[in-house]
Protein backbone atom coordinates (compact mmCIF):
# COMPACT_ATOMS: atom_id res chain seq x y z
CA UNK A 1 -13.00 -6.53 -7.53
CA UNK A 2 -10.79 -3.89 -9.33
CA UNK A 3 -12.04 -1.52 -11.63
CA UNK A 4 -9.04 0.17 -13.69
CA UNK A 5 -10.31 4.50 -14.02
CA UNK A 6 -8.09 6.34 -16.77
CA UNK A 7 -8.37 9.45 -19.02
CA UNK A 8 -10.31 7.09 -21.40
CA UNK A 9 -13.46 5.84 -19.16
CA UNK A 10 -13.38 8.30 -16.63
CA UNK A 11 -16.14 10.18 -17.38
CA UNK A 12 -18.32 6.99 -17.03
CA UNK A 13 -16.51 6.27 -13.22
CA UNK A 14 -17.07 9.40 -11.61
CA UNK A 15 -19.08 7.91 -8.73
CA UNK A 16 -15.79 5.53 -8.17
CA UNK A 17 -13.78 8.71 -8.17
CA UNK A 18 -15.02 10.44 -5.78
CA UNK A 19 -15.36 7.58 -3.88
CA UNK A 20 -11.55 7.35 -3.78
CA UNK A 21 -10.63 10.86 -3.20
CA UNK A 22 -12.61 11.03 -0.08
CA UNK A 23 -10.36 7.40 0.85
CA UNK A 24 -7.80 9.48 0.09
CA UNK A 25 -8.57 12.29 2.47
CA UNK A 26 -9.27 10.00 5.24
CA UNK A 27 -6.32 7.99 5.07
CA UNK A 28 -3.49 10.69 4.25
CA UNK A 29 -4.75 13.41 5.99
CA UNK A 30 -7.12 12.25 8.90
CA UNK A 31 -5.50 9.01 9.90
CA UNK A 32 -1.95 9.68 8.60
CA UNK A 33 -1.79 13.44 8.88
CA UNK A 34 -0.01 14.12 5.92
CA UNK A 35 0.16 17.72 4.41
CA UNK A 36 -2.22 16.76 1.42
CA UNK A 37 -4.40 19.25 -0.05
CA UNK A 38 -8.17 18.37 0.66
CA UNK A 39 -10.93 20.51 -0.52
CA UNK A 40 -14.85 19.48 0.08
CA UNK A 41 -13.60 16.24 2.17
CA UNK A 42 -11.79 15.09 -0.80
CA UNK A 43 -7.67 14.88 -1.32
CA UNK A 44 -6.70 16.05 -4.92
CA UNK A 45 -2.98 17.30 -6.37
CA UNK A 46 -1.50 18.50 -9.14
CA UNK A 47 -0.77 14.93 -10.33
CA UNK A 48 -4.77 14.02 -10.81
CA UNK A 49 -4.58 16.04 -13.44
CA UNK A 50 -2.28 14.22 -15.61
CA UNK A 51 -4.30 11.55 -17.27
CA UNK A 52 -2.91 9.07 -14.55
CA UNK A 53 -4.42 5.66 -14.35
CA UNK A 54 -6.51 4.39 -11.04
CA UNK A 55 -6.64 1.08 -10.11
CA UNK A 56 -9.40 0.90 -7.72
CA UNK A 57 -10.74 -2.08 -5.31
CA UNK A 58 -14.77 -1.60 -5.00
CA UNK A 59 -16.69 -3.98 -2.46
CA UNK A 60 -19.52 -5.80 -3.74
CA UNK A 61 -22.06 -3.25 -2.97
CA UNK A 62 -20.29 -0.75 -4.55
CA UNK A 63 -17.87 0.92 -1.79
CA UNK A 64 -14.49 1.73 -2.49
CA UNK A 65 -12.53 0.05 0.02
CA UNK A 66 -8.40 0.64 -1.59
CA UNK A 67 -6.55 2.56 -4.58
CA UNK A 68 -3.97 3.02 -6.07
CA UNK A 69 -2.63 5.86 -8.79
CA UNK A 70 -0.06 4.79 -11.87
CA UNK A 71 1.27 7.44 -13.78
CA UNK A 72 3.84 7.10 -16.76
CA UNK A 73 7.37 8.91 -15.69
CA UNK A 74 8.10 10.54 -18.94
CA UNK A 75 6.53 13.27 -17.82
CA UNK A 76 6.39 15.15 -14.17
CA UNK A 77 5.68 12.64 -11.79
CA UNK A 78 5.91 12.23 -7.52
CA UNK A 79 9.63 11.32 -7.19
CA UNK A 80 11.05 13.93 -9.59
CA UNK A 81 9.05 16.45 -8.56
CA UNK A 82 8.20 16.25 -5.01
CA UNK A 83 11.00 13.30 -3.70
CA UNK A 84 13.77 15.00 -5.67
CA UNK A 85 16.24 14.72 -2.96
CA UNK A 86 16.02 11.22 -2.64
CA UNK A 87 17.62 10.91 -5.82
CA UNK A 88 21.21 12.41 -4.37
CA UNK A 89 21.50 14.86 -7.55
CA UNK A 90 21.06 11.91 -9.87
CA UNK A 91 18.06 12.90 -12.85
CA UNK A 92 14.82 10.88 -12.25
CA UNK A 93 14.37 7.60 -13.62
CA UNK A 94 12.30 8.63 -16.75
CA UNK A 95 10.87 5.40 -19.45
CA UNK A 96 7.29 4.93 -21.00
CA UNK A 97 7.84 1.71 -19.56
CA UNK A 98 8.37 2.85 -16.49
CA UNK A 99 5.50 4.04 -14.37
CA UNK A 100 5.34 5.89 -11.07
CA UNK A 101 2.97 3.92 -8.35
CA UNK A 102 1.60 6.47 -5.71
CA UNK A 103 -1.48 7.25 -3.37
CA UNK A 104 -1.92 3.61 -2.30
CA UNK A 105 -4.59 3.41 0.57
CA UNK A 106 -7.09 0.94 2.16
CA UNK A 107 -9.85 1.84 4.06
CA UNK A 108 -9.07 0.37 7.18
CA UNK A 109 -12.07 1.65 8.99
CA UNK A 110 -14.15 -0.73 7.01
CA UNK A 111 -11.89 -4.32 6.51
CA UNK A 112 -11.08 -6.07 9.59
CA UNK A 113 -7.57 -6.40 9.89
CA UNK A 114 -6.59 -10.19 9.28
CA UNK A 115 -6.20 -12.42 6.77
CA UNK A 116 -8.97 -13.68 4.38
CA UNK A 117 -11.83 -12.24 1.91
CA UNK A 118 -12.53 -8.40 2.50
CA UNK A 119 -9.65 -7.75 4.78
CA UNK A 120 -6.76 -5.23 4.76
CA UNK A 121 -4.56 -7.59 3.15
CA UNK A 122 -6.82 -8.87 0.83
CA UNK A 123 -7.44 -5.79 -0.63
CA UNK A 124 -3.65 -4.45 -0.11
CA UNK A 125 -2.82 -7.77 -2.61
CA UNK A 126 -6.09 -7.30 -4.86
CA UNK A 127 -4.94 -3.59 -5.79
CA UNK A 128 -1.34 -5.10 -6.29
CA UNK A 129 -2.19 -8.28 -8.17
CA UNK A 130 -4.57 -5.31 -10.05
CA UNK A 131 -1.98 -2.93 -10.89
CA UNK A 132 0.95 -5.63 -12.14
CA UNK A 133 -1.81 -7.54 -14.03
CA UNK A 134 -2.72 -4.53 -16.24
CA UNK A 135 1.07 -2.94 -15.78
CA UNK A 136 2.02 -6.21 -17.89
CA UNK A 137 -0.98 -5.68 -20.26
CA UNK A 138 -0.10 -1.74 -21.31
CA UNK A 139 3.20 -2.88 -21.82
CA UNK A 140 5.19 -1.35 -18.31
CA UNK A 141 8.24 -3.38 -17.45
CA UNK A 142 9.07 -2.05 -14.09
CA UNK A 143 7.32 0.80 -11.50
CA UNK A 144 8.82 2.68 -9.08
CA UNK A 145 7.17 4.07 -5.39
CA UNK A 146 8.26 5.87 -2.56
CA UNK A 147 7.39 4.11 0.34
CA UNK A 148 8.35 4.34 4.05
CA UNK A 149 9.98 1.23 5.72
CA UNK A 150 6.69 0.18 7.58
CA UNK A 151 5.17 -0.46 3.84
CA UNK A 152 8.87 -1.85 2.59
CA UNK A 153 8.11 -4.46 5.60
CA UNK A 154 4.72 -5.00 4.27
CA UNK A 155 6.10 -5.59 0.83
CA UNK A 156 8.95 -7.72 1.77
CA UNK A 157 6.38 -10.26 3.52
CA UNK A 158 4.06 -10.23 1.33
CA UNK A 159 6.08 -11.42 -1.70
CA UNK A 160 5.86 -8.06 -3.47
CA UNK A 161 9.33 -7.09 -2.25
CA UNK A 162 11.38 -4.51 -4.30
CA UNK A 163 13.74 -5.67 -7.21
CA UNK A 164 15.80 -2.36 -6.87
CA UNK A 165 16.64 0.54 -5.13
CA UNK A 166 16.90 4.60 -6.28
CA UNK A 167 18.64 6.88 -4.83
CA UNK A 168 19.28 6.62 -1.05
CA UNK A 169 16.48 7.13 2.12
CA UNK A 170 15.66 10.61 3.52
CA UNK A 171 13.72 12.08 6.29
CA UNK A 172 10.75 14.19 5.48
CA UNK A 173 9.39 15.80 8.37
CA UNK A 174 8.29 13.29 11.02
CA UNK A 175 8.72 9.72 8.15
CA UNK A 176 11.41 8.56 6.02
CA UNK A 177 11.29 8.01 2.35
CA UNK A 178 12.98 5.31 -0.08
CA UNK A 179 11.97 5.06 -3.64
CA UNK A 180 11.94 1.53 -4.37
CA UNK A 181 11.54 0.03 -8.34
CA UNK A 182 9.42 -3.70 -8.47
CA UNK A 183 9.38 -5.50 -11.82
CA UNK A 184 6.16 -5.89 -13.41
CA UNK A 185 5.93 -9.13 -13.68
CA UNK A 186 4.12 -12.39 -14.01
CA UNK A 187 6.01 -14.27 -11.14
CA UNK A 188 5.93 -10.86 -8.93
CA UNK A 189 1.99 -11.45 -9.51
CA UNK A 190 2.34 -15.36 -8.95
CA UNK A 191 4.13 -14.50 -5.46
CA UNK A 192 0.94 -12.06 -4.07
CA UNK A 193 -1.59 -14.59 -5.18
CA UNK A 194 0.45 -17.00 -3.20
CA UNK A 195 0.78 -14.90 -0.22
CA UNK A 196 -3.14 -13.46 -0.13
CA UNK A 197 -4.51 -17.42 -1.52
CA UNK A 198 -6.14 -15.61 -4.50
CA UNK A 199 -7.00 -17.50 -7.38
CA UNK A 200 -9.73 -15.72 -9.22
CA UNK A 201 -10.03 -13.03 -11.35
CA UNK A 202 -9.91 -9.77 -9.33
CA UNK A 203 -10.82 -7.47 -12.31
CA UNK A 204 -14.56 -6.16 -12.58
CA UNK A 205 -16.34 -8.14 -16.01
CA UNK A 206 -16.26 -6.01 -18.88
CA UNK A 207 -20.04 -6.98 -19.22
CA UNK A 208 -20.72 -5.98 -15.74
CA UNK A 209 -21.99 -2.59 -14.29
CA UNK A 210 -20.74 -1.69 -10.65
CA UNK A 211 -23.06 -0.93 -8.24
CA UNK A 212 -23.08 2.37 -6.24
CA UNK A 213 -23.40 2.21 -2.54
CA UNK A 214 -26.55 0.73 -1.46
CA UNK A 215 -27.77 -0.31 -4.92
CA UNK A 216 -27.82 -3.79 -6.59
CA UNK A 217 -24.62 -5.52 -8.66
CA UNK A 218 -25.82 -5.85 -12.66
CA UNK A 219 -24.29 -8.72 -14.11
């Protein structure tokens, strides 16, 4: 299920939070190797402290098992301020209806990788289906991502292909970079729930409590 974390309820998620910054350190840094900055076993940058907007898939006892960050582009954001040069001198893309979608990651280590309930791409289309669902909700027309061509693969077959293109690709370091825009939409959604057979309601109930690690669900 997806639990949506933002400036608003985070104080009441911070279990979930930390949760996802250590899946953050594991996946960028220890699997992928990135340069990230992780402190304590958790990944953190300057962008967690904008007020940005998790979407976040928790298992049913309570694990984190994928997440994803949003973060509104009116402000500084990933591809102005980090992917700059993928933008060929051209100013960043900058609308409140726009939003920036970065620090996607599954925890692999956990969900088999196959198709069907609980795996990789189950999650990878439950934090997607997540994010456009409440994109559509707050109002956000379009997001943009920078993404390397493995996950513009990924995309492509999994219906949730881009609608656009910014700038052109670049090498950084050992991967290259695109920035890719996808409409927020309800037949973008309509295509995932095709491709990952998901018909139910993948947000947590607003009634509901979620369970930490090795504790019970309340309903």
């Amino acid at each position: 299920m997806i639990v949506i974390v933002d400036g608003i309820n985070a104080s009441e998620h911070r279990e979930l939070l930390d949760q996802m910054h250590r899946l953050r350190a594991r996946v960028f840094a220890d699997r992928l190797g990135w340069q990230v900055n992780v402190r304590d076993g958790r990944e953190v940058d300057e962008f967690d402290s904008l007020c940005p907007t998790h979407v976040i898939c928790v298992a049913d006892d309570g694990a984190v098992v994928g997440s994803m960050r949003l973060l509104q582009t009116t402000g500084p954001h990933m591809l102005a301020d980090v992917f700059a040069p993928l933008l060929d001198g051209e100013p960043p893309p900058r609308s409140s209806r726009l939003w920036e979608a970065t620090r996607f990651c599954v925890d692999i280590h956990r969900l088999p990788d196959r198709r069907g309930p609980r795996s990789v791409s189950s999650v990878t289309s439950e934090v997607m289906i997540g994010a456009f669902e409440y994109g559509m909700e707050a109002g956000i027309t379009d997001a943009i991502a920078v993404i390397d061509p493995i996950m513009h693969r990924v995309m492509i077959r999994s219906g949730n292909g881009p609608s656009g293109y910014v700038g052109t690709p670049k090498s950084f370091g050992k991967a290259t970079a695109l920035a890719v825009l996808m409409d927020c939409s309800a037949e973008r959604v309509r295509r995932l729930r095709q491709y990952a057979g998901i018909t139910h309601d993948v947000f947590a109930p607003p009634s509901g409590a979620v369970a930490t690690p090795g504790s019970l669900m309340v309903a």
